[in-house]
ModelCIF file with pLDDT and N, C-alpha, C, O atoms, coordinates in Angstrom:
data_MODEL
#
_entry.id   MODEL 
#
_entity.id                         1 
_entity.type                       polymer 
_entity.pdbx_number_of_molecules   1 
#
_entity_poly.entity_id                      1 
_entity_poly.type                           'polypeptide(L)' 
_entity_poly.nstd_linkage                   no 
_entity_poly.nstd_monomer                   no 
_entity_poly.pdbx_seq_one_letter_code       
;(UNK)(UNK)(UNK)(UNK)(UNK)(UNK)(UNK)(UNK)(UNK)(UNK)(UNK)(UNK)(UNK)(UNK)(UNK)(UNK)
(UNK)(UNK)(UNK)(UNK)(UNK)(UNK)(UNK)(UNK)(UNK)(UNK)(UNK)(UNK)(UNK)(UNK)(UNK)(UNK)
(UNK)(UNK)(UNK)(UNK)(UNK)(UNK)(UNK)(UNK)(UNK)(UNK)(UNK)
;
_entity_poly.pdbx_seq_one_letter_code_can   XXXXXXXXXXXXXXXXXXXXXXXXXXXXXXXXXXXXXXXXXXX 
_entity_poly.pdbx_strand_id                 A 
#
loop_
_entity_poly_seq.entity_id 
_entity_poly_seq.num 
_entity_poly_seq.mon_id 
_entity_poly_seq.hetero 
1 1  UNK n 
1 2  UNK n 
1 3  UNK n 
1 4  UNK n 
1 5  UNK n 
1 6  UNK n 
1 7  UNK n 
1 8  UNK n 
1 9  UNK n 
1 10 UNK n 
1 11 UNK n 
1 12 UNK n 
1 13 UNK n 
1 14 UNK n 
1 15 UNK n 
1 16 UNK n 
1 17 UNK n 
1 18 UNK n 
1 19 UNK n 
1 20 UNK n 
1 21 UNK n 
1 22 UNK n 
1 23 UNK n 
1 24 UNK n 
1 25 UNK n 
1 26 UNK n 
1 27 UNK n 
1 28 UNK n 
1 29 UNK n 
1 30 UNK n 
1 31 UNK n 
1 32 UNK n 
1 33 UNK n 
1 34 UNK n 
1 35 UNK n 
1 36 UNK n 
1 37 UNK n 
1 38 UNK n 
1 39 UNK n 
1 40 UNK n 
1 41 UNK n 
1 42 UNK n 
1 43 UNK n 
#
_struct_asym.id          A 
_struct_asym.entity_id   1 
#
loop_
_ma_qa_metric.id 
_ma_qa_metric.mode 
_ma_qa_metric.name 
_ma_qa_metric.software_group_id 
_ma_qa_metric.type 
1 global pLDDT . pLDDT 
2 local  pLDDT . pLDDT 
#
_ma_qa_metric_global.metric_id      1 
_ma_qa_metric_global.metric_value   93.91 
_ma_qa_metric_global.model_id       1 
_ma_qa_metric_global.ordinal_id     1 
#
loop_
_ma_qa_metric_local.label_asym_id 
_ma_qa_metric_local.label_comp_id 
_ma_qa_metric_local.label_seq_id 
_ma_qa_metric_local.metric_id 
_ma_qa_metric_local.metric_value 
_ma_qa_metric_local.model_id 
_ma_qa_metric_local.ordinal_id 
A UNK 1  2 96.00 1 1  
A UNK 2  2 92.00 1 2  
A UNK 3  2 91.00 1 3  
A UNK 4  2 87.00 1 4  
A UNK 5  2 86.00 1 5  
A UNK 6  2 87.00 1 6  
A UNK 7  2 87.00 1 7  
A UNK 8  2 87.00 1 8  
A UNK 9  2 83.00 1 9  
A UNK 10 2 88.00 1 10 
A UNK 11 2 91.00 1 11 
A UNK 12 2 94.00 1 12 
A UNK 13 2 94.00 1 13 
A UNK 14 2 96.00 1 14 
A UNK 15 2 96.00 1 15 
A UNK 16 2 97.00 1 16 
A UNK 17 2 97.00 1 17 
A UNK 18 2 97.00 1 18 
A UNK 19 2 97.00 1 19 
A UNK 20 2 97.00 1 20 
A UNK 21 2 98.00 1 21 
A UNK 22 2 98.00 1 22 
A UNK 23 2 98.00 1 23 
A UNK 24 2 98.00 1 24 
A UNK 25 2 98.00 1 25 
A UNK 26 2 97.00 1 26 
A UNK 27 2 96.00 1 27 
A UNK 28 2 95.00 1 28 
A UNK 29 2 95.00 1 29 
A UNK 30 2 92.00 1 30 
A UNK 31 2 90.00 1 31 
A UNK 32 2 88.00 1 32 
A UNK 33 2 89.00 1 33 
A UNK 34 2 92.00 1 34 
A UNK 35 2 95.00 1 35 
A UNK 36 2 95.00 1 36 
A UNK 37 2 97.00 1 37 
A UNK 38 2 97.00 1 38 
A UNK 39 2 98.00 1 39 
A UNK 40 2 98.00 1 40 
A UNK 41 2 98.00 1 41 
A UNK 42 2 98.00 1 42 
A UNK 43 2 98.00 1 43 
#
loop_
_atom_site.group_PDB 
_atom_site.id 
_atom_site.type_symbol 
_atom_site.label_atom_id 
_atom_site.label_alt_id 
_atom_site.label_comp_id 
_atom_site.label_asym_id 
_atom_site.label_entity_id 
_atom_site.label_seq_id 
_atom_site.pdbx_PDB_ins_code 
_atom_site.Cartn_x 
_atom_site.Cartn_y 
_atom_site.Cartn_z 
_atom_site.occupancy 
_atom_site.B_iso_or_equiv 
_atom_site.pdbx_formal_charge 
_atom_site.auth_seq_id 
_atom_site.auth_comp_id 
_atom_site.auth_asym_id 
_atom_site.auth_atom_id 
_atom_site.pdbx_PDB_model_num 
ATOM 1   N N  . UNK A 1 1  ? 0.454   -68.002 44.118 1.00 96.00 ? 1  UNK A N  1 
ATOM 2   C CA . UNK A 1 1  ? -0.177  -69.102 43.380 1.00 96.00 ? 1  UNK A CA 1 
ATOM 3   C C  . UNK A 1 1  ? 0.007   -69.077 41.866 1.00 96.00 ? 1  UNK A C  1 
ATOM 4   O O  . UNK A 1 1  ? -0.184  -70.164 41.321 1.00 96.00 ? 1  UNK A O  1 
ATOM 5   N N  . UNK A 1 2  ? 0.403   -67.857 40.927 1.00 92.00 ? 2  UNK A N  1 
ATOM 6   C CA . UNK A 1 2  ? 0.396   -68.000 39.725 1.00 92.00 ? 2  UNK A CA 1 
ATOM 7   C C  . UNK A 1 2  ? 1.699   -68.616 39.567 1.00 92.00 ? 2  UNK A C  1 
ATOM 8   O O  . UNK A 1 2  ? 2.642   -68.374 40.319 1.00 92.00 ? 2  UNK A O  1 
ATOM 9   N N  . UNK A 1 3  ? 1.765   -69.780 38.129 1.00 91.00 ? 3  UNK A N  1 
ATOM 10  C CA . UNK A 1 3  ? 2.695   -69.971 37.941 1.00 91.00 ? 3  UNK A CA 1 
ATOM 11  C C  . UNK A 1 3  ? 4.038   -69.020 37.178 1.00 91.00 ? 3  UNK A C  1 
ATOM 12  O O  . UNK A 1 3  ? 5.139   -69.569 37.209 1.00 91.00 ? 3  UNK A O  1 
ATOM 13  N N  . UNK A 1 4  ? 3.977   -68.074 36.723 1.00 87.00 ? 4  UNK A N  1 
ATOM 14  C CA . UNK A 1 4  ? 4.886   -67.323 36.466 1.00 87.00 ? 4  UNK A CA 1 
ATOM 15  C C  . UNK A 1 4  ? 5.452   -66.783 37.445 1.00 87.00 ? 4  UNK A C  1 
ATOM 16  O O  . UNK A 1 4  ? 6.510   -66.364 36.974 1.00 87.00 ? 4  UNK A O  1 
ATOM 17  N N  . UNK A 1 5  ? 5.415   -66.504 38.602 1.00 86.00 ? 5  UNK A N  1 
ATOM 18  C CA . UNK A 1 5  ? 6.552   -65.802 39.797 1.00 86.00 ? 5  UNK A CA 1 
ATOM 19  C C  . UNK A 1 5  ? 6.967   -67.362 40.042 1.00 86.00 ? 5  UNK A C  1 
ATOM 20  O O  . UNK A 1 5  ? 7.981   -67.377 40.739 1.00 86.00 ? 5  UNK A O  1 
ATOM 21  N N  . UNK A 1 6  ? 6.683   -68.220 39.824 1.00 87.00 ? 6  UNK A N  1 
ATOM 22  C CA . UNK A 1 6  ? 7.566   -69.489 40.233 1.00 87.00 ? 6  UNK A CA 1 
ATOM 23  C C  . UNK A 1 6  ? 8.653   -69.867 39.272 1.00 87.00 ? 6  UNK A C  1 
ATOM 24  O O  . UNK A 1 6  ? 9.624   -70.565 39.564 1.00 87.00 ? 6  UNK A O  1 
ATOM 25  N N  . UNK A 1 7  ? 8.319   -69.174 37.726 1.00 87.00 ? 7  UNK A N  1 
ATOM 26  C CA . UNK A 1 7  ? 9.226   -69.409 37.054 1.00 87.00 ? 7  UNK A CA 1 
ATOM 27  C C  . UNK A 1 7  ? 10.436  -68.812 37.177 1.00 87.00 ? 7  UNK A C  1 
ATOM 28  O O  . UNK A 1 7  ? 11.511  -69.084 36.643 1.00 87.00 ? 7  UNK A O  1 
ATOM 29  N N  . UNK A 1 8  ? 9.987   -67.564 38.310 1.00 87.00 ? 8  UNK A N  1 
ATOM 30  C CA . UNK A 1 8  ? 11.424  -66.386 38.053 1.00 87.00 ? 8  UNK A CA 1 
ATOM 31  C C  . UNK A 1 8  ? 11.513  -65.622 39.490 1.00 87.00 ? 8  UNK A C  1 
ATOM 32  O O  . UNK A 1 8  ? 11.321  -64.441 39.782 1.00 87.00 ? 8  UNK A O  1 
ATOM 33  N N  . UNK A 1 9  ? 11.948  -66.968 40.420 1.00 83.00 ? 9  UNK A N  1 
ATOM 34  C CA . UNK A 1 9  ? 11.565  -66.497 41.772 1.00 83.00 ? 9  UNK A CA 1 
ATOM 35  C C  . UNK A 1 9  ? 12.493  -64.967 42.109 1.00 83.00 ? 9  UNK A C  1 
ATOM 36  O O  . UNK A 1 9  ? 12.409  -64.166 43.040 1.00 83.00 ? 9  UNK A O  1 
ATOM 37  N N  . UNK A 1 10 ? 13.211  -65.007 41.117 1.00 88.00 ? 10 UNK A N  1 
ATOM 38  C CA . UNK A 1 10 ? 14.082  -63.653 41.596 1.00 88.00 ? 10 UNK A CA 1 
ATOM 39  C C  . UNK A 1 10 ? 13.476  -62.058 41.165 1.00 88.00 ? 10 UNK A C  1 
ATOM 40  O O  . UNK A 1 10 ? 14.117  -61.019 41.320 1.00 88.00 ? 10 UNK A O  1 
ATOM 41  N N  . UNK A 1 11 ? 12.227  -62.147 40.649 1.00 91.00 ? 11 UNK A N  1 
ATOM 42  C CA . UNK A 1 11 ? 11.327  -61.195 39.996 1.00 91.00 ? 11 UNK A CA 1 
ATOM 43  C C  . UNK A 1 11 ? 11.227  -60.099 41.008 1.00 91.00 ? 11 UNK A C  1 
ATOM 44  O O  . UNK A 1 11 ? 10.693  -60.444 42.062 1.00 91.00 ? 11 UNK A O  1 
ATOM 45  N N  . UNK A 1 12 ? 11.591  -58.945 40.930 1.00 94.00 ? 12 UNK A N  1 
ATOM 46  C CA . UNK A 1 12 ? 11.401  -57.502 41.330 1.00 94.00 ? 12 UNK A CA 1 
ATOM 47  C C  . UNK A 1 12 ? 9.602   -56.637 41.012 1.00 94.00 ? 12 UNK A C  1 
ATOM 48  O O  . UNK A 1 12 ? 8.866   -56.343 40.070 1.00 94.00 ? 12 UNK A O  1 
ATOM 49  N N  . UNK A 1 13 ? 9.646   -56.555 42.442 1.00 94.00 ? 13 UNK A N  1 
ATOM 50  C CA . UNK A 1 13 ? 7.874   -56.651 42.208 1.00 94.00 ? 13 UNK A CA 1 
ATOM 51  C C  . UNK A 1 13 ? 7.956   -54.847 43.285 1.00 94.00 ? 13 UNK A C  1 
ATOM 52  O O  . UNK A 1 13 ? 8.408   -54.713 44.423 1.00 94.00 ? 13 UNK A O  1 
ATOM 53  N N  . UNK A 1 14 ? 7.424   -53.888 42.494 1.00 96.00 ? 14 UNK A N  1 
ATOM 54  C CA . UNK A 1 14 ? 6.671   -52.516 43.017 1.00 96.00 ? 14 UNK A CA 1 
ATOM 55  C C  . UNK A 1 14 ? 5.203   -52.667 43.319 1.00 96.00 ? 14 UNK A C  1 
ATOM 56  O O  . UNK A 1 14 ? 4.455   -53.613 43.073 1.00 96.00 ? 14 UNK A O  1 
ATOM 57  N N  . UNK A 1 15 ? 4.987   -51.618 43.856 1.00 96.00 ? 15 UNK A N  1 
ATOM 58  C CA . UNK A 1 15 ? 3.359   -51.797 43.887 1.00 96.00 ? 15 UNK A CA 1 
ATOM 59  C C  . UNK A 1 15 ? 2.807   -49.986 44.374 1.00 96.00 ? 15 UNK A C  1 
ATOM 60  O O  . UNK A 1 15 ? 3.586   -49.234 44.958 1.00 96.00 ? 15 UNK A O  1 
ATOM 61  N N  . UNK A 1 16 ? 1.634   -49.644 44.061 1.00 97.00 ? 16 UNK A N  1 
ATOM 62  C CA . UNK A 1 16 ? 1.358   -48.347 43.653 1.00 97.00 ? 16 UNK A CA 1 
ATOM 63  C C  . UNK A 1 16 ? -0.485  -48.933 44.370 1.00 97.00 ? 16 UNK A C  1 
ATOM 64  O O  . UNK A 1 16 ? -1.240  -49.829 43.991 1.00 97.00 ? 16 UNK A O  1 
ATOM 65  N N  . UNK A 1 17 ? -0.594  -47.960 45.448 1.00 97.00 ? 17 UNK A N  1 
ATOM 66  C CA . UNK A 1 17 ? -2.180  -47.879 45.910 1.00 97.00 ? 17 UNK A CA 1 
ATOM 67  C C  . UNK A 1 17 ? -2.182  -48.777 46.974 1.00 97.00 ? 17 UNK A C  1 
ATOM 68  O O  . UNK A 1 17 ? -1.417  -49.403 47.708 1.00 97.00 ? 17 UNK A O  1 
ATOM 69  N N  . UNK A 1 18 ? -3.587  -48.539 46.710 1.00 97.00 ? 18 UNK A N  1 
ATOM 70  C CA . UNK A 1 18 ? -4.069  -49.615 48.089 1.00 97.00 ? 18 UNK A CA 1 
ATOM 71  C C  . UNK A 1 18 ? -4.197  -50.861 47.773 1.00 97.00 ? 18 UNK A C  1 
ATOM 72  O O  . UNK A 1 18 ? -4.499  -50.655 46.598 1.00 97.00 ? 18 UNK A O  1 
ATOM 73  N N  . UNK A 1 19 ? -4.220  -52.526 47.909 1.00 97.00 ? 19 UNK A N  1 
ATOM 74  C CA . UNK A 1 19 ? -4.118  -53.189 47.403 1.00 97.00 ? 19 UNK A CA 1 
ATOM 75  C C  . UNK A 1 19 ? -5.269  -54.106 47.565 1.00 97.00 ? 19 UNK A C  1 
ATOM 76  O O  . UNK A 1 19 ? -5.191  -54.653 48.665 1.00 97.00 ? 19 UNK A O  1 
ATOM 77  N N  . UNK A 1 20 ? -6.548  -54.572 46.738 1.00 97.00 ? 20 UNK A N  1 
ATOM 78  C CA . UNK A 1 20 ? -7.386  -54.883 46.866 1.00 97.00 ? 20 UNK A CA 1 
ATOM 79  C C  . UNK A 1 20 ? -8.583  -54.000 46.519 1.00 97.00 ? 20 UNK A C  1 
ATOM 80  O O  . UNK A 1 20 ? -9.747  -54.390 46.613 1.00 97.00 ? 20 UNK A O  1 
ATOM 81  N N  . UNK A 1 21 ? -8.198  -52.725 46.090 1.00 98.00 ? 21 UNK A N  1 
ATOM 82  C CA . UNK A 1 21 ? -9.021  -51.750 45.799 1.00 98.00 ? 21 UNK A CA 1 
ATOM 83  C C  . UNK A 1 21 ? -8.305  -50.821 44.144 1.00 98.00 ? 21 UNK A C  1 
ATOM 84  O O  . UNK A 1 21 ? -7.140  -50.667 43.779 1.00 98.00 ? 21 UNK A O  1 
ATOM 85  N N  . UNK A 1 22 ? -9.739  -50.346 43.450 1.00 98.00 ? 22 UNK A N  1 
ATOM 86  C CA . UNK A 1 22 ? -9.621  -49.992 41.874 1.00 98.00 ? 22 UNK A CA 1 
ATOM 87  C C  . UNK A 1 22 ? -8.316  -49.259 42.391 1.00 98.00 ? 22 UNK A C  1 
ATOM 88  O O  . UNK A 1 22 ? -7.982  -49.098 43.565 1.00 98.00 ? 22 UNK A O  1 
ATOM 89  N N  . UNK A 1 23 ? -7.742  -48.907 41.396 1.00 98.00 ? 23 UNK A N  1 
ATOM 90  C CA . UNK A 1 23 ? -6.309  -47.843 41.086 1.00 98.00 ? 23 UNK A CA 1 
ATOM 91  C C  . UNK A 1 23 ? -4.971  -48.773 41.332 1.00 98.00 ? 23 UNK A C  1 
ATOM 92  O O  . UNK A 1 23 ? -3.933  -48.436 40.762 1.00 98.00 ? 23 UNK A O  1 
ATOM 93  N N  . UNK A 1 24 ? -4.992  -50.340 42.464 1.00 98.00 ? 24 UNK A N  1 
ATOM 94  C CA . UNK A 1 24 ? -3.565  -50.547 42.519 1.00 98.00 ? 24 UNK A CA 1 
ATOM 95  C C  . UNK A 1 24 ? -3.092  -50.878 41.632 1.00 98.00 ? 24 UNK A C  1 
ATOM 96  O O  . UNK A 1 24 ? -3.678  -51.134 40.580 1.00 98.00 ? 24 UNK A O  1 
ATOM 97  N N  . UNK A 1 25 ? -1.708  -50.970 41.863 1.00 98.00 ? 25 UNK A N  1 
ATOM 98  C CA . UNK A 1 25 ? -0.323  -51.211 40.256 1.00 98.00 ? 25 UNK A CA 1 
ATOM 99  C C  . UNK A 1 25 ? 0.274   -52.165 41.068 1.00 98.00 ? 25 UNK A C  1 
ATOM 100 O O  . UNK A 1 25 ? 0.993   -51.871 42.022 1.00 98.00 ? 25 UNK A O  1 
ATOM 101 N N  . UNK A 1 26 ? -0.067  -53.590 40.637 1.00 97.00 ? 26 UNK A N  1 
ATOM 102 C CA . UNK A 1 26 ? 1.081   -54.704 41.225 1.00 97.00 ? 26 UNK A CA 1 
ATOM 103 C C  . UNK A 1 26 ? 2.153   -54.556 39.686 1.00 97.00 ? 26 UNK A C  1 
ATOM 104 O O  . UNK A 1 26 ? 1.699   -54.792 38.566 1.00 97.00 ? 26 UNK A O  1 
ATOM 105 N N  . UNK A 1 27 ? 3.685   -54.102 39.952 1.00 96.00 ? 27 UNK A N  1 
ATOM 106 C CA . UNK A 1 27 ? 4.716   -53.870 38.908 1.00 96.00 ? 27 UNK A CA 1 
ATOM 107 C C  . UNK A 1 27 ? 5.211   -55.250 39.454 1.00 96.00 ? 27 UNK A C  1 
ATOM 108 O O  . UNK A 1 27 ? 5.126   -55.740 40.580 1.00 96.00 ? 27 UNK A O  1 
ATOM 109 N N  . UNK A 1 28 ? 5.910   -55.849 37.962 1.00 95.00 ? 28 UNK A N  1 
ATOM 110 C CA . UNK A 1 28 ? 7.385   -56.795 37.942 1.00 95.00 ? 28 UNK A CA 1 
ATOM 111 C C  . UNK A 1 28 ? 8.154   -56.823 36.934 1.00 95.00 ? 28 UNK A C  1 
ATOM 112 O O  . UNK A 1 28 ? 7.817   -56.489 35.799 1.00 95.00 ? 28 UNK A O  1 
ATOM 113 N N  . UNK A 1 29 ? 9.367   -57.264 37.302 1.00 95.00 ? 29 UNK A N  1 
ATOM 114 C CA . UNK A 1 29 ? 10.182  -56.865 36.449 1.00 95.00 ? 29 UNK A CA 1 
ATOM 115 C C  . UNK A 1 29 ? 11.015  -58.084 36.901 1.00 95.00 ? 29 UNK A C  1 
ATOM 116 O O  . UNK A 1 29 ? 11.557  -58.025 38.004 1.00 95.00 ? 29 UNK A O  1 
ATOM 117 N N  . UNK A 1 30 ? 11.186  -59.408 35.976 1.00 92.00 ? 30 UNK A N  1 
ATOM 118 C CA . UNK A 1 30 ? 12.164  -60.660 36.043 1.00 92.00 ? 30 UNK A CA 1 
ATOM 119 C C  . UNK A 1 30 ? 13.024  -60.716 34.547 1.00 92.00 ? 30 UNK A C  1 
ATOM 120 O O  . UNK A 1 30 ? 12.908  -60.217 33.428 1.00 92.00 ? 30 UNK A O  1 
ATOM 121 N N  . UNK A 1 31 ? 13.942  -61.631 35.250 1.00 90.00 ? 31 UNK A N  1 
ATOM 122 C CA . UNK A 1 31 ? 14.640  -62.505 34.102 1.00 90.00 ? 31 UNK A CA 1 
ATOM 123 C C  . UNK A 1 31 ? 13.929  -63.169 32.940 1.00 90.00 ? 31 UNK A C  1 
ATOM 124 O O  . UNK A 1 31 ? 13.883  -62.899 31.740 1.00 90.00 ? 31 UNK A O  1 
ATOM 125 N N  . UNK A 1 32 ? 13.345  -64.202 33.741 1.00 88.00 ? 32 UNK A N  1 
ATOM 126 C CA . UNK A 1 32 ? 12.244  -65.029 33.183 1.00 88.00 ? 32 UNK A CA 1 
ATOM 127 C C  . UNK A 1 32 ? 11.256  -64.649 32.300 1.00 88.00 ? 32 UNK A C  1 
ATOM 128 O O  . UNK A 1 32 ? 11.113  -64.954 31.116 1.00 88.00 ? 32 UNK A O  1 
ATOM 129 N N  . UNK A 1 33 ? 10.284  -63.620 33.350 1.00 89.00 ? 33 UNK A N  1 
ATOM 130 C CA . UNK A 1 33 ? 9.157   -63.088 33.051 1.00 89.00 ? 33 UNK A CA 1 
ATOM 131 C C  . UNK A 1 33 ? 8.801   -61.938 32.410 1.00 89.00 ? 33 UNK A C  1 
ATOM 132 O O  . UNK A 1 33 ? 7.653   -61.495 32.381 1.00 89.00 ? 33 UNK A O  1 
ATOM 133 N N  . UNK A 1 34 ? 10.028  -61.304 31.747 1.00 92.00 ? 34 UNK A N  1 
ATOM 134 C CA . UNK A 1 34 ? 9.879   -60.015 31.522 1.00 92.00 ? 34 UNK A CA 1 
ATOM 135 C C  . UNK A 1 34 ? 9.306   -58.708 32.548 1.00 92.00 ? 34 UNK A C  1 
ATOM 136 O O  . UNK A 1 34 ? 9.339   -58.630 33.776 1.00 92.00 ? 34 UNK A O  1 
ATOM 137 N N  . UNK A 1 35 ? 8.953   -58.062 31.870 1.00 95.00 ? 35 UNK A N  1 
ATOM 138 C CA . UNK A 1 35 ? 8.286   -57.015 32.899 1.00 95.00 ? 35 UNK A CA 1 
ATOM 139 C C  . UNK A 1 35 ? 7.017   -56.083 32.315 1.00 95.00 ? 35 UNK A C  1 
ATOM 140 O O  . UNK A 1 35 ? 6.743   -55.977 31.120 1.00 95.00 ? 35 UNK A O  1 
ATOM 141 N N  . UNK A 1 36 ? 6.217   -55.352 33.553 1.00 95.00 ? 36 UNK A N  1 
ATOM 142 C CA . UNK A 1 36 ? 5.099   -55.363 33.042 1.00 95.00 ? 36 UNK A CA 1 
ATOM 143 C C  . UNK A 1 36 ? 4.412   -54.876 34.555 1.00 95.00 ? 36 UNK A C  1 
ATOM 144 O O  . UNK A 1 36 ? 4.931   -54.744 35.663 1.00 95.00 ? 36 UNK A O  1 
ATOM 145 N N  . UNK A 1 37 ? 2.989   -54.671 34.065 1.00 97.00 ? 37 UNK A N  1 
ATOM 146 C CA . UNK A 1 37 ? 2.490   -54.305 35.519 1.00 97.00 ? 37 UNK A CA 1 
ATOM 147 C C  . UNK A 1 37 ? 0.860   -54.795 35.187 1.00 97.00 ? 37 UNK A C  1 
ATOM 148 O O  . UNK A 1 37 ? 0.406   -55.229 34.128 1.00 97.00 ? 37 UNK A O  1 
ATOM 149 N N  . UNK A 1 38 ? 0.230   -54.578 36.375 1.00 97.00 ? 38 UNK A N  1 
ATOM 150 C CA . UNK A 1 38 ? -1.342  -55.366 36.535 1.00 97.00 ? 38 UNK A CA 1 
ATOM 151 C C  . UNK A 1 38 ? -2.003  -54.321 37.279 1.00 97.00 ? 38 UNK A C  1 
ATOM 152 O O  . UNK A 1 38 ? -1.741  -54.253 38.480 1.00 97.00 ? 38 UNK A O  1 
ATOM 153 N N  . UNK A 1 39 ? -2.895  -53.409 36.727 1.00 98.00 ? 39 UNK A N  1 
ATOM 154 C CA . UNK A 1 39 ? -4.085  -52.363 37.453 1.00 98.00 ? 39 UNK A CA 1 
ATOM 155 C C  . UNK A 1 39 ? -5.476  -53.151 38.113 1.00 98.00 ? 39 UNK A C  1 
ATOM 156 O O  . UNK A 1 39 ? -6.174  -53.745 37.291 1.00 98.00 ? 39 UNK A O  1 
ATOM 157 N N  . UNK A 1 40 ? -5.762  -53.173 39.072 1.00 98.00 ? 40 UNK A N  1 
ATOM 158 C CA . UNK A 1 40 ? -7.203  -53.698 39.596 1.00 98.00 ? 40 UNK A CA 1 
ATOM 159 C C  . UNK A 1 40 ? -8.020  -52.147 38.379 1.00 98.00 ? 40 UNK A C  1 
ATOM 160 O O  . UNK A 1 40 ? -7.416  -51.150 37.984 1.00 98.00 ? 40 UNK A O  1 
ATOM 161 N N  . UNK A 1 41 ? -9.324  -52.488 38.138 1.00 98.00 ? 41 UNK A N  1 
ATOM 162 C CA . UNK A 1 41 ? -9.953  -51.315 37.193 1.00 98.00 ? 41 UNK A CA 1 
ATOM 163 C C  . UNK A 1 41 ? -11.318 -51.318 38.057 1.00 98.00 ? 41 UNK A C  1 
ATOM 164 O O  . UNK A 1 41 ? -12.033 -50.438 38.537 1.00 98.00 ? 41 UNK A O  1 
ATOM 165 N N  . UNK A 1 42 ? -11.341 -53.017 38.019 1.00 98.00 ? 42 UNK A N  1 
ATOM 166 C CA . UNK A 1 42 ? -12.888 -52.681 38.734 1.00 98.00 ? 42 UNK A CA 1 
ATOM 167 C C  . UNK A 1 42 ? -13.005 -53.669 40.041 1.00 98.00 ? 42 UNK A C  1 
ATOM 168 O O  . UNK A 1 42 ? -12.244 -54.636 40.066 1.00 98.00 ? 42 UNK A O  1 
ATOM 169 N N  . UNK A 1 43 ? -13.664 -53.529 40.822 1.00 98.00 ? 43 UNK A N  1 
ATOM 170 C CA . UNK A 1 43 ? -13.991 -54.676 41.600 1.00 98.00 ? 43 UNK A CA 1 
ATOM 171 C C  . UNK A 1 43 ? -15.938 -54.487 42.466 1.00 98.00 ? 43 UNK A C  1 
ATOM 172 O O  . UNK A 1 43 ? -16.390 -55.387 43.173 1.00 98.00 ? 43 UNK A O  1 
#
């Protein structure tokens, strides 16, 4: 749903943990979008 992976559908995406729970690492790395990563901290 975000619009940035639509900008750069070819985006290289890692991921680190459990997903939906504190500690995961959604990673990407595009053309478009540069690169970068997103930690859940709290929920």
């Amino acid at each position: 749903y975000d619009t940035w992976h639509k900008m750069d559908p070819s985006v290289k995406n890692t991921t680190s943990g459990s997903d939906g729970t504190v500690g995961f690492i959604y990673a990407w790395d595009g053309e478009k979008i540069g690169q970068g990563e997103q930690e859940i901290t709290n929920i």
